[in-house]
C-alpha atoms as a PDB file:
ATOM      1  CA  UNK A   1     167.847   7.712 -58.594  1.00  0.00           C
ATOM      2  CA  UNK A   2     164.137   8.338 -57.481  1.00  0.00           C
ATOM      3  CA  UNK A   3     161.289   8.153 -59.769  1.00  0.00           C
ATOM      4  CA  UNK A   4     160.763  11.615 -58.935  1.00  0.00           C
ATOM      5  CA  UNK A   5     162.024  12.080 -62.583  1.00  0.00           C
ATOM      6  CA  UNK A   6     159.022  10.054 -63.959  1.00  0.00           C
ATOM      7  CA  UNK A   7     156.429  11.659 -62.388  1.00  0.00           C
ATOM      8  CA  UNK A   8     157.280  15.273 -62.915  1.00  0.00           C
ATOM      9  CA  UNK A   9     157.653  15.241 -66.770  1.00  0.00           C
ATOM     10  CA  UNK A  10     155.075  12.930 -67.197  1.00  0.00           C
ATOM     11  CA  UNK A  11     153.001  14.835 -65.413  1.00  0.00           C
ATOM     12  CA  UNK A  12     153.455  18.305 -66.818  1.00  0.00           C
ATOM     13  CA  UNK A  13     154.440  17.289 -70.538  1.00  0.00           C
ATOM     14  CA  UNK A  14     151.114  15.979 -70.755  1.00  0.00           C
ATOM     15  CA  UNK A  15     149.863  19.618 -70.588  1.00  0.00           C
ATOM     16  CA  UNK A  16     152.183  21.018 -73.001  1.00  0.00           C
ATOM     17  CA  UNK A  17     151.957  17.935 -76.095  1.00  0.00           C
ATOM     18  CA  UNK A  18     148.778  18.592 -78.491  1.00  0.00           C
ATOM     19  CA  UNK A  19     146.832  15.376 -79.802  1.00  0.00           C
ATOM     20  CA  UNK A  20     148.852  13.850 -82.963  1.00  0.00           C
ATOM     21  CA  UNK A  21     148.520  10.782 -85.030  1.00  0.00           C
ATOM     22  CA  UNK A  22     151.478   8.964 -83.251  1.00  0.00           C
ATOM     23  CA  UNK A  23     150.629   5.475 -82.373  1.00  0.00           C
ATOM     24  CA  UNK A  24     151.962   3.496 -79.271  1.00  0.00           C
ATOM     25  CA  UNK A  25     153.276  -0.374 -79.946  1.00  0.00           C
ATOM     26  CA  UNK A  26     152.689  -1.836 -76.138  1.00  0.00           C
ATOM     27  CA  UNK A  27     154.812  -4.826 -74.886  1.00  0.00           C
ATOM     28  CA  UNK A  28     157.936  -5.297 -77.491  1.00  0.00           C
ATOM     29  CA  UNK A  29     159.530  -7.995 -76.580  1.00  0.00           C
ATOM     30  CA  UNK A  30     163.571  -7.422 -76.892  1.00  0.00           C
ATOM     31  CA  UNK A  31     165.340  -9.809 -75.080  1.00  0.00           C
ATOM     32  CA  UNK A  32     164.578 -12.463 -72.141  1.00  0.00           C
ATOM     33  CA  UNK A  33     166.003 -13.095 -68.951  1.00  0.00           C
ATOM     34  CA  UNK A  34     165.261 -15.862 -66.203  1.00  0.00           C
ATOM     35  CA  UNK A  35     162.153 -16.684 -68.433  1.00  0.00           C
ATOM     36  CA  UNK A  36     161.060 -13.809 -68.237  1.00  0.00           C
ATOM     37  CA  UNK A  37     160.477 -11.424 -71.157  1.00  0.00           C
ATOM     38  CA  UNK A  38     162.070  -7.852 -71.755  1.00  0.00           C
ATOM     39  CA  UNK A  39     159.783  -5.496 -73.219  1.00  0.00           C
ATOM     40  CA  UNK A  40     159.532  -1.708 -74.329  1.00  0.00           C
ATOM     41  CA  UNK A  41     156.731   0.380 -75.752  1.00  0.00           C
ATOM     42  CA  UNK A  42     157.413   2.294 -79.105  1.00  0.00           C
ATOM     43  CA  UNK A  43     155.724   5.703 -79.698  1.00  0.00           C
ATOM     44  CA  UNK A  44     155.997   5.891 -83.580  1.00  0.00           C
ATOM     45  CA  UNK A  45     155.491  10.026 -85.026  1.00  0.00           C
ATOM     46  CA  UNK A  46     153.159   9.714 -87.980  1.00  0.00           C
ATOM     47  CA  UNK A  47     154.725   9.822 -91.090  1.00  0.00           C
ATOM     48  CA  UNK A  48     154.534  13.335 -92.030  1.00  0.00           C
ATOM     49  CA  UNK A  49     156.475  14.815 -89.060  1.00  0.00           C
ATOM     50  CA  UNK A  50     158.772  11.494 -88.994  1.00  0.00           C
ATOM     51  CA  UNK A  51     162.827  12.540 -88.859  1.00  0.00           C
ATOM     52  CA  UNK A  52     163.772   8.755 -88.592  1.00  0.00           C
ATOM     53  CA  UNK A  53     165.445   9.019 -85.562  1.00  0.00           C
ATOM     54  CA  UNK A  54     164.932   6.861 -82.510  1.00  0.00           C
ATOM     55  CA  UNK A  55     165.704   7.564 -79.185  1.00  0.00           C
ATOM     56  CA  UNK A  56     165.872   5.321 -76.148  1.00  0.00           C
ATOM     57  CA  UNK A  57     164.334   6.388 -73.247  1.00  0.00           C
ATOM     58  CA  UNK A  58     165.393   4.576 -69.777  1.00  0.00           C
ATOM     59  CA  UNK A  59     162.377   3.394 -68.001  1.00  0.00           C
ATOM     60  CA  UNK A  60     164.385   3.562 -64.209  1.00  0.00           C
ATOM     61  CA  UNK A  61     164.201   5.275 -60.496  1.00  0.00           C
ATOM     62  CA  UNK A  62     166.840   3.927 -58.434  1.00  0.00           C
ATOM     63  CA  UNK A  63     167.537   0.837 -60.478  1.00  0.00           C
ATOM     64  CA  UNK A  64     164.083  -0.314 -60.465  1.00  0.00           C
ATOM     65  CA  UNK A  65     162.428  -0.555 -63.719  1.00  0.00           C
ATOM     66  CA  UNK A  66     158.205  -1.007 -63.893  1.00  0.00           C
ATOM     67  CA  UNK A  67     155.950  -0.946 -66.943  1.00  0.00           C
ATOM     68  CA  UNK A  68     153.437   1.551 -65.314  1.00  0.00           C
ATOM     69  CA  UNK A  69     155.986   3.932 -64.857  1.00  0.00           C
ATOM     70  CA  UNK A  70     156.235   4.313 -68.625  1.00  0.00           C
ATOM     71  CA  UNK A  71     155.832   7.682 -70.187  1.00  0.00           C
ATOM     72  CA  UNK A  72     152.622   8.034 -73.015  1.00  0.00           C
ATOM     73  CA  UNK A  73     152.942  11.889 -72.478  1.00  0.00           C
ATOM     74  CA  UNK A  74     156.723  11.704 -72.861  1.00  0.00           C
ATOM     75  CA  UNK A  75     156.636   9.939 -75.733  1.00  0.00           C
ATOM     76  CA  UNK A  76     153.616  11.765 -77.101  1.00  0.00           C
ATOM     77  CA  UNK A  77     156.117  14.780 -76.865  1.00  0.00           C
ATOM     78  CA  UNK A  78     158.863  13.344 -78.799  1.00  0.00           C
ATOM     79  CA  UNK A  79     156.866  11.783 -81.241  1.00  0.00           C
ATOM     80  CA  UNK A  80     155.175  15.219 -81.691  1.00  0.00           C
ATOM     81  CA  UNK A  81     159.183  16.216 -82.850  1.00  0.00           C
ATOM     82  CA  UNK A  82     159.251  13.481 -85.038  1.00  0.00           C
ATOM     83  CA  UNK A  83     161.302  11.195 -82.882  1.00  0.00           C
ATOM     84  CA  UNK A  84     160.909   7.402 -82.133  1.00  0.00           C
ATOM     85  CA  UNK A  85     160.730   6.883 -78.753  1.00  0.00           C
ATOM     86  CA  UNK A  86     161.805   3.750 -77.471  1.00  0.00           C
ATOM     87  CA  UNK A  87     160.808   3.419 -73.523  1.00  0.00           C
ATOM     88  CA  UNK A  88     162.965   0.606 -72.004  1.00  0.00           C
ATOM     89  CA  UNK A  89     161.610  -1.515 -68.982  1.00  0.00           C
ATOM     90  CA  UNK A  90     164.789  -3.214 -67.840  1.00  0.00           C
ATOM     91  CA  UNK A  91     165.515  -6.297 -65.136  1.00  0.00           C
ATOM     92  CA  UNK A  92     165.037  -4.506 -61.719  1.00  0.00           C
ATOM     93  CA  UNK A  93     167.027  -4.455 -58.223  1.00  0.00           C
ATOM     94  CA  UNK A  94     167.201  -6.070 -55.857  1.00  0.00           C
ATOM     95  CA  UNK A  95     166.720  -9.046 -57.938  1.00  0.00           C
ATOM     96  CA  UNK A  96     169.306  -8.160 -60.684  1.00  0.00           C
ATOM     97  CA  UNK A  97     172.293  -6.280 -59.804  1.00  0.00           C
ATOM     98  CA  UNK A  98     173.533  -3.430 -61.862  1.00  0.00           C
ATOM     99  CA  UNK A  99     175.709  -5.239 -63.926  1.00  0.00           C
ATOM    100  CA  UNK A 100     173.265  -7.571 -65.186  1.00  0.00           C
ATOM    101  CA  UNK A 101     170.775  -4.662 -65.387  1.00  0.00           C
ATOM    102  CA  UNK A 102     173.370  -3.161 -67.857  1.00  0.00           C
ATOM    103  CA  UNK A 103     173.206  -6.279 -69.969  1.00  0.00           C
ATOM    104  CA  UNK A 104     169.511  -5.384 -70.721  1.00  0.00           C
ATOM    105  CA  UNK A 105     170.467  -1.988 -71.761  1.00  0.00           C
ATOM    106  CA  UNK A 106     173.096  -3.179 -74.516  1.00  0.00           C
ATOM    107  CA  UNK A 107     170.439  -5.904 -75.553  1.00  0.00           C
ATOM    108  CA  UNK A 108     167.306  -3.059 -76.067  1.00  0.00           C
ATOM    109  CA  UNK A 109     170.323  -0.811 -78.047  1.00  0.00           C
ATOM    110  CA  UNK A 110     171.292  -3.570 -80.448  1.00  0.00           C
ATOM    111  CA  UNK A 111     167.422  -4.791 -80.236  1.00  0.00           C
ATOM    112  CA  UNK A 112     166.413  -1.008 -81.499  1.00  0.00           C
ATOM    113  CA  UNK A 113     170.125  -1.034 -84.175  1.00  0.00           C
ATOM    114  CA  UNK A 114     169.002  -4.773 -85.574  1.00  0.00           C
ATOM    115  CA  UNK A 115     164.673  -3.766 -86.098  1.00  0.00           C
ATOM    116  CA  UNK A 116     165.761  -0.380 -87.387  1.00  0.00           C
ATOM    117  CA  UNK A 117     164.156  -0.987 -90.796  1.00  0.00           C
ATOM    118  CA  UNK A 118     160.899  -1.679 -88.441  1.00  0.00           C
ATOM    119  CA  UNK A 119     160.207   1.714 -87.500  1.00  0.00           C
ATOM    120  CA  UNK A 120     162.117   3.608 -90.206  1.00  0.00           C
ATOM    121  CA  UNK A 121     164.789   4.647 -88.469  1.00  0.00           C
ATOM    122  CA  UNK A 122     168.534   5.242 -89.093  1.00  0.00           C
ATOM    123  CA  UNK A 123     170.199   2.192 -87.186  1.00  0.00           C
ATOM    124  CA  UNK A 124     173.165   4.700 -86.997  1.00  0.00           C
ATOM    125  CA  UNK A 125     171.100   7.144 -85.447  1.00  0.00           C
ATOM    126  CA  UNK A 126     170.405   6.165 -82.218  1.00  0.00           C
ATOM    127  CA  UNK A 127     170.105   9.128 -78.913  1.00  0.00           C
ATOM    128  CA  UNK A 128     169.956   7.989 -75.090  1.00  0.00           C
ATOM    129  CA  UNK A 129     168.165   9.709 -72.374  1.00  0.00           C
ATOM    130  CA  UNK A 130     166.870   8.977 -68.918  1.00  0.00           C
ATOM    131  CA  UNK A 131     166.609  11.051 -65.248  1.00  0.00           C
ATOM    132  CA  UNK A 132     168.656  10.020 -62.399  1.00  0.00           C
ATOM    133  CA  UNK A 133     169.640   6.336 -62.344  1.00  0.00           C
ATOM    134  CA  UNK A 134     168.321   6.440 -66.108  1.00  0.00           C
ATOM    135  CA  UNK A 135     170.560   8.893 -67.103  1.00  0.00           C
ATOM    136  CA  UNK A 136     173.282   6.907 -65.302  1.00  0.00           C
ATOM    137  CA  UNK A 137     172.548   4.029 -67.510  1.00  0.00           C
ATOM    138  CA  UNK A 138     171.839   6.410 -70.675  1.00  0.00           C
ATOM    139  CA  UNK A 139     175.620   7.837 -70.132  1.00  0.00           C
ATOM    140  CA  UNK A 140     176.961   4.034 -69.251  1.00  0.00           C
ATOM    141  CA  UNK A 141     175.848   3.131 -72.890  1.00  0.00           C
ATOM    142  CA  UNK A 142     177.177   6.305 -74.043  1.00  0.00           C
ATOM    143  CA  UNK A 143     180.742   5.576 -72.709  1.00  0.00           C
ATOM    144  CA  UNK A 144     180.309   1.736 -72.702  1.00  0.00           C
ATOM    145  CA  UNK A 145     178.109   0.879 -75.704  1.00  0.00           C
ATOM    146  CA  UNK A 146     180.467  -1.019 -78.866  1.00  0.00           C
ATOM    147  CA  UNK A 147     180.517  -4.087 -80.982  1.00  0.00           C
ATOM    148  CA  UNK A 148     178.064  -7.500 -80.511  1.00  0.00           C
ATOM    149  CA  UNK A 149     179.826 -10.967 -80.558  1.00  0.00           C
ATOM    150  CA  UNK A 150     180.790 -11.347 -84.048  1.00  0.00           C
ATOM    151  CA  UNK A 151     180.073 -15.092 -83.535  1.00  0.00           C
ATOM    152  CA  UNK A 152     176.707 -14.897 -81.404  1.00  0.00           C
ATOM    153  CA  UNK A 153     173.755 -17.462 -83.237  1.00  0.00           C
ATOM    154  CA  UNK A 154     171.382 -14.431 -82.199  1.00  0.00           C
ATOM    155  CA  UNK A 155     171.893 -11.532 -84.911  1.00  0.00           C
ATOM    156  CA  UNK A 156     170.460  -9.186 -82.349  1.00  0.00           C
ATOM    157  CA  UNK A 157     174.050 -10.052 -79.751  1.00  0.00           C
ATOM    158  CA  UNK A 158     175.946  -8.795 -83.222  1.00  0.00           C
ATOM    159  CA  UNK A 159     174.844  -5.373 -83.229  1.00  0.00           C
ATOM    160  CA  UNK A 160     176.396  -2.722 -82.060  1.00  0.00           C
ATOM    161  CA  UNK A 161     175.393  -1.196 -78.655  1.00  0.00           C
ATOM    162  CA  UNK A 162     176.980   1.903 -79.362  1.00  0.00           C
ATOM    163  CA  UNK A 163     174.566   5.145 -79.260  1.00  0.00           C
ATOM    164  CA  UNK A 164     175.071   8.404 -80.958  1.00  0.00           C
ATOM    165  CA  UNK A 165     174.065  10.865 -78.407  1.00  0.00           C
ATOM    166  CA  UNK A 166     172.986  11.040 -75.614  1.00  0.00           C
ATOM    167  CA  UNK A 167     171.392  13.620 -72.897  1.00  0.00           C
ATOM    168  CA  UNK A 168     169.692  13.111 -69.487  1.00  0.00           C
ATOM    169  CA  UNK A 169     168.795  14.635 -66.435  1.00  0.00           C
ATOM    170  CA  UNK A 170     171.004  14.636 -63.171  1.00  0.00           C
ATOM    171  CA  UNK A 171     172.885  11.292 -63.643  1.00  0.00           C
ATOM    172  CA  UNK A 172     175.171  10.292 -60.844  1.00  0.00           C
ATOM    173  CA  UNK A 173     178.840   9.518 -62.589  1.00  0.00           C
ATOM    174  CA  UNK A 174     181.678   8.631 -60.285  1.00  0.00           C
ATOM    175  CA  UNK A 175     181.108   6.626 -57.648  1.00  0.00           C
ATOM    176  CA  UNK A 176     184.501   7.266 -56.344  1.00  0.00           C
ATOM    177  CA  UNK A 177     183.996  10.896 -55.877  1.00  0.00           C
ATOM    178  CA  UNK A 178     180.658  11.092 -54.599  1.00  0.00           C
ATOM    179  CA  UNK A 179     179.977  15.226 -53.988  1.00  0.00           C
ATOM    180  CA  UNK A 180     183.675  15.583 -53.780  1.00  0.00           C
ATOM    181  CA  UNK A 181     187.021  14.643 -54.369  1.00  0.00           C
ATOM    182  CA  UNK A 182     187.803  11.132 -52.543  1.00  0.00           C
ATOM    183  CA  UNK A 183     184.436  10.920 -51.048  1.00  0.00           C
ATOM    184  CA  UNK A 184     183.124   7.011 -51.933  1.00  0.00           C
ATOM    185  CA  UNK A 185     179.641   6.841 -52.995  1.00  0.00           C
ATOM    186  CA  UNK A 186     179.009   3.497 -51.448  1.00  0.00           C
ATOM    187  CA  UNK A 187     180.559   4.507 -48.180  1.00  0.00           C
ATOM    188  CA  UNK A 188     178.057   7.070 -47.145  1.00  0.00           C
ATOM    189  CA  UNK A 189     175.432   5.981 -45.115  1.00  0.00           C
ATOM    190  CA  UNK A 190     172.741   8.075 -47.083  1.00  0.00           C
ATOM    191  CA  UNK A 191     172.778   5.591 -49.991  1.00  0.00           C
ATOM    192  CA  UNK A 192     173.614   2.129 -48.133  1.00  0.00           C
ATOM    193  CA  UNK A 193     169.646   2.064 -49.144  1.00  0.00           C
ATOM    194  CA  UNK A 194     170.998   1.309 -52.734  1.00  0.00           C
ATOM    195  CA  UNK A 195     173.740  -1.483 -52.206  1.00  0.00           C
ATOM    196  CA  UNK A 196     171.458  -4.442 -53.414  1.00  0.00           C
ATOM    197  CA  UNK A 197     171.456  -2.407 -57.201  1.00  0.00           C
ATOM    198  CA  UNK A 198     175.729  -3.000 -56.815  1.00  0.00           C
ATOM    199  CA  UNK A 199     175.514  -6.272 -55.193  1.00  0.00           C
ATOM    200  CA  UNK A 200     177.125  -4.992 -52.209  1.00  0.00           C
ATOM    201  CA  UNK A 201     176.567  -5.868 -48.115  1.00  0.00           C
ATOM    202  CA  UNK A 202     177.722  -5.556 -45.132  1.00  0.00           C
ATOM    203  CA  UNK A 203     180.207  -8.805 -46.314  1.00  0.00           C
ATOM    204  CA  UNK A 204     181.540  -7.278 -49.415  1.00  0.00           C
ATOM    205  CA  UNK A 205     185.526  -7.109 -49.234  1.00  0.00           C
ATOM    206  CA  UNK A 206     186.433  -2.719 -49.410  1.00  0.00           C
ATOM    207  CA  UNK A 207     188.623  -3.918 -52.956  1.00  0.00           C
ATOM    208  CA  UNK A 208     185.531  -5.730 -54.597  1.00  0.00           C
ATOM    209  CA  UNK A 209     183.546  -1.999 -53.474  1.00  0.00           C
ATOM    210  CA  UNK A 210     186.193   0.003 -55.193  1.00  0.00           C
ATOM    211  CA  UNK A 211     186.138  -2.116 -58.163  1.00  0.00           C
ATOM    212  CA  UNK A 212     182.161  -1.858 -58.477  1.00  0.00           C
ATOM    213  CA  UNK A 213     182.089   1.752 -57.823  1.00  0.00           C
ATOM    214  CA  UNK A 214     184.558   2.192 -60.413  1.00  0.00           C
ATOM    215  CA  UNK A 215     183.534  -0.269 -63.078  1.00  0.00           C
ATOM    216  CA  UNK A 216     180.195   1.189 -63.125  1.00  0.00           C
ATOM    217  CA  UNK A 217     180.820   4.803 -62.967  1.00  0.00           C
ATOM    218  CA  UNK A 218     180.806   6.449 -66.761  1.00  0.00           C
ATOM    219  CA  UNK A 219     183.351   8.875 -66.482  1.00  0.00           C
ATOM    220  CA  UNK A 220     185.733   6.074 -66.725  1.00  0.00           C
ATOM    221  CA  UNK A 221     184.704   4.473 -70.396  1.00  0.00           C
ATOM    222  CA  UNK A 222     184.664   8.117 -71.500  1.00  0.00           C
ATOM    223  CA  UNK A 223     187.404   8.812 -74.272  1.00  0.00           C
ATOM    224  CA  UNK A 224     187.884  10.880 -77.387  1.00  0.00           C
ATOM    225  CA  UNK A 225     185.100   8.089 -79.356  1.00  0.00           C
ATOM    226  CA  UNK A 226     182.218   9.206 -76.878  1.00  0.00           C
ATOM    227  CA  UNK A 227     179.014  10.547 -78.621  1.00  0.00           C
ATOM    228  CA  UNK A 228     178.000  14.096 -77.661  1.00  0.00           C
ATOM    229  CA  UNK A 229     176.428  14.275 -74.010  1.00  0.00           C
ATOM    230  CA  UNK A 230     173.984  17.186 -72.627  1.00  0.00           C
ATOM    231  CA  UNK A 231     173.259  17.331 -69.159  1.00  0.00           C
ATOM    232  CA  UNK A 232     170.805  19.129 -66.724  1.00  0.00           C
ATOM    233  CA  UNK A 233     171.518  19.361 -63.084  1.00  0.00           C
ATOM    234  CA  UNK A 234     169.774  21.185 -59.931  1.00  0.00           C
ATOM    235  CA  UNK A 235     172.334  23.198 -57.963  1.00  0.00           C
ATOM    236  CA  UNK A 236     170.837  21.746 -54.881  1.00  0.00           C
ATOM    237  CA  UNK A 237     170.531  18.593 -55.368  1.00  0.00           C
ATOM    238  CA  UNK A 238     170.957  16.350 -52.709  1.00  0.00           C
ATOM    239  CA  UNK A 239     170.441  12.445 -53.449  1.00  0.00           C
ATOM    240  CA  UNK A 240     172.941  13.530 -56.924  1.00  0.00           C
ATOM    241  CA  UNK A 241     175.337  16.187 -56.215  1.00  0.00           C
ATOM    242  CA  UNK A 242     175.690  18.566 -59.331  1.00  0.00           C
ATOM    243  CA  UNK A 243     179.267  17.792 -58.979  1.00  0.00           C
ATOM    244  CA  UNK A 244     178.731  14.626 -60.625  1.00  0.00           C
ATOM    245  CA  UNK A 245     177.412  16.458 -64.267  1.00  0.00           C
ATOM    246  CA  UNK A 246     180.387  18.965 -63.346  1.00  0.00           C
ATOM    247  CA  UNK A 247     183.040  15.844 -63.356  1.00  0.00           C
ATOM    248  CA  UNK A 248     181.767  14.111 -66.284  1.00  0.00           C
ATOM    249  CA  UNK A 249     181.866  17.713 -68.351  1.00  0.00           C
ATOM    250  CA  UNK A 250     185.358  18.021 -66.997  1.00  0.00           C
ATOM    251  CA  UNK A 251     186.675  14.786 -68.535  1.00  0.00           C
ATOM    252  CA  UNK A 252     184.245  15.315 -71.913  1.00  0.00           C
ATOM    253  CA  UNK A 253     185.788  18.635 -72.810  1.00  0.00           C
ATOM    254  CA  UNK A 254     189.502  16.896 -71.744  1.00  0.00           C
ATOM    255  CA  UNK A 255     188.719  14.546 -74.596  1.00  0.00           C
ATOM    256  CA  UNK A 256     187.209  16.829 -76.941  1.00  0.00           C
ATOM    257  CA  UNK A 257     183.797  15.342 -76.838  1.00  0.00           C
ATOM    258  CA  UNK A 258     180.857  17.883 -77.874  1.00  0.00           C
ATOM    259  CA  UNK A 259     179.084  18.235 -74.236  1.00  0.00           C
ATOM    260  CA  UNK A 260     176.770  20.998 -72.518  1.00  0.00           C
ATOM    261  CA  UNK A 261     175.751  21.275 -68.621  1.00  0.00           C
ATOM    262  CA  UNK A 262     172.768  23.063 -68.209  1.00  0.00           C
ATOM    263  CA  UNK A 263     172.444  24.097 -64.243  1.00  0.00           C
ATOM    264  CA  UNK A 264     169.231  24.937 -62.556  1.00  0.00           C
ATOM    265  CA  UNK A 265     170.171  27.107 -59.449  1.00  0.00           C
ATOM    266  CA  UNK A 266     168.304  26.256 -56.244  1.00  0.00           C
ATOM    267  CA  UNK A 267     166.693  23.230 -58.172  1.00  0.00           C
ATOM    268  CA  UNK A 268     166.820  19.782 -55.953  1.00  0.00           C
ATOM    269  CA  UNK A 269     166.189  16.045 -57.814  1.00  0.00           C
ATOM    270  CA  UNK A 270     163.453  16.990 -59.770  1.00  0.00           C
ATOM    271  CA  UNK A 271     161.805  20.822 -60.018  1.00  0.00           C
ATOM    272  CA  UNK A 272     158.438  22.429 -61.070  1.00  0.00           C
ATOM    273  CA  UNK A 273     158.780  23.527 -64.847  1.00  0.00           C
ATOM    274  CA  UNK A 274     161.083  20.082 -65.623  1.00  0.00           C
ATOM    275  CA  UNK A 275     158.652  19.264 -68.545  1.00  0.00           C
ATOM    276  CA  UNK A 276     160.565  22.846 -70.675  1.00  0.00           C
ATOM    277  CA  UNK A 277     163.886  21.232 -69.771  1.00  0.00           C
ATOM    278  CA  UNK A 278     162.869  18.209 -71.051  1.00  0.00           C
ATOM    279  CA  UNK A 279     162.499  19.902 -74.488  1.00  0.00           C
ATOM    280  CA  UNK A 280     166.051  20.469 -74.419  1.00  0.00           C
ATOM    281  CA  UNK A 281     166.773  17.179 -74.843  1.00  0.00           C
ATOM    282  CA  UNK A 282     165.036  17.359 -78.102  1.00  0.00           C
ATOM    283  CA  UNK A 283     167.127  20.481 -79.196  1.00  0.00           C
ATOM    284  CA  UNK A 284     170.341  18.436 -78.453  1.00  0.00           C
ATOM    285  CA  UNK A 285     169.447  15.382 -80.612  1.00  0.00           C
ATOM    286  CA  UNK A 286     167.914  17.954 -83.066  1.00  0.00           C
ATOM    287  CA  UNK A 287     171.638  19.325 -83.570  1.00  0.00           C
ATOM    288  CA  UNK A 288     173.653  16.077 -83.249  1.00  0.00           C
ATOM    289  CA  UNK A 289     171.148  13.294 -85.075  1.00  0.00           C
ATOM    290  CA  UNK A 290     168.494  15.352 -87.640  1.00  0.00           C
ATOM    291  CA  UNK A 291     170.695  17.941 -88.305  1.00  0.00           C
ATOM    292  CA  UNK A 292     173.553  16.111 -88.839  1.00  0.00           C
END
């Protein structure tokens, strides 16, 4: 939920991505909010290495969502793979509460789904990724994500949210077993730092907490439908217990859903090296979007 995430791949996948033709499209405008505009930037591969996939990439550390944390190396790296790298800049807390956050990540899906023909992409296509709270939102869309209003005036609120894979670093994923069985996320002093993303204080009734932490926790929109998932998790982690990959692989394999947990022993929220383990989130859409 840090931007650890950001800083490490960034940092060491511009090392590893050699020059290309890809171009960058700065400030796309997918949705508003309070007057305020929702953008993304869009790393297009050139056309020769294109696979017409796009993949959205969740611009967020703790909840908090800024344009200069965007990625060029990261999406230098996918577009190098022929991917289409969507990186989302969403409302950010304390201002907007997760919930309404979440409303900017189904409008940037069907945004991506309705402009397909834009980029050349396959609208039905679409992979998820993110590190920490990103990867909580990239696995909320994956167990969360359906149908638009039918009858919404915008064609954009009639697409589907719905994303066909999805893989991401270290996501938390049950807030109601927070490192263990029982334990409540939002009960442990450690992260009373991040009530303002749940809309929680010292006011909040205990019922309305259990209802947050559950109603925003993907393991519980995950059924036999969910898109494959790949996860990577540190064995030490401390901010996101590996336990929380280990539960959401639990329920994925209960449902038959086609899921991988890659651990890192001794590895914390964020390691040296991240930037090889980020090209395993390449591999997994390779298998479940190119390939398939």
């Amino acid at each position: 939920m840090t931007r650890r995430i950001f800083f490490g791949i960034t940092a060491a996948i511009a090392l590893l991505s050699p020059a290309s033709a890809q171009t960058r499209q700065t400030d796309v405008i997918y949705g508003h909010k309070t007057g305020v505009a929702l953008s993304m930037d869009v790393f297009v591969p050139e056309k020769s290495k294109a696979n017409g996939i796009g993949v959205l990439w969740m611009v967020s550390g703790g909840w908090n969502s800024r344009h200069e944390d965007i990625n060029p190396a990261l999406g230098k790296a996918f577009a190098d793979r022929g991917y289409t790298l969507f990186q989302v800049v969403h409302g950010t807390q304390p201002k907007f509460t997760l919930p309404e956050i979440l409303q900017d990540i189904h409008r940037s899906v069907r945004f991506v789904r309705t402009n397909a023909s834009r980029w050349g992409i396959n609208p039905d296509k679409l992979g998820i990724s993110g590190g920490s709270a990103g990867g909580h939102l990239s696995t909320m869309m994956a167990a969360y994500g359906g149908p638009g209003d039918p009858n919404a005036k915008d064609p954009v609120d009639r697409a589907s949210s719905a994303v066909q894979c999805a893989a991401v670093f270290y996501p938390p994923t049950d807030f109601l077993n927070y490192g263990k069985d029982g334990a409540k996320a939002m009960l442990n002093p450690f992260l009373k730092g991040y009530w303002p993303a749940f809309g929680i204080t010292d006011k909040t009734p205990p019922e309305e907490i259990e209802r947050l932490s559950k109603t925003l926790s993907p393991i519980y929109g995950v059924n036999k439908t969910t898109p494959p998932v790949f996860l990577i998790h540190g064995t030490a982690d401390l901010l996101v217990p590996i336990q929380q990959s280990e539960r959401l692989i639990a329920k994925l394999k209960e449902e038959g859903v086609a899921c991988d947990l890659v651990r890192r022993p001794g590895k914390g929220h964020g390691w040296p090296g991240i930037e090889n383990d980020a090209l395993l989130l390449m591999d997994w859409f390779d298998k479940y979007l190119v390939k398939k």
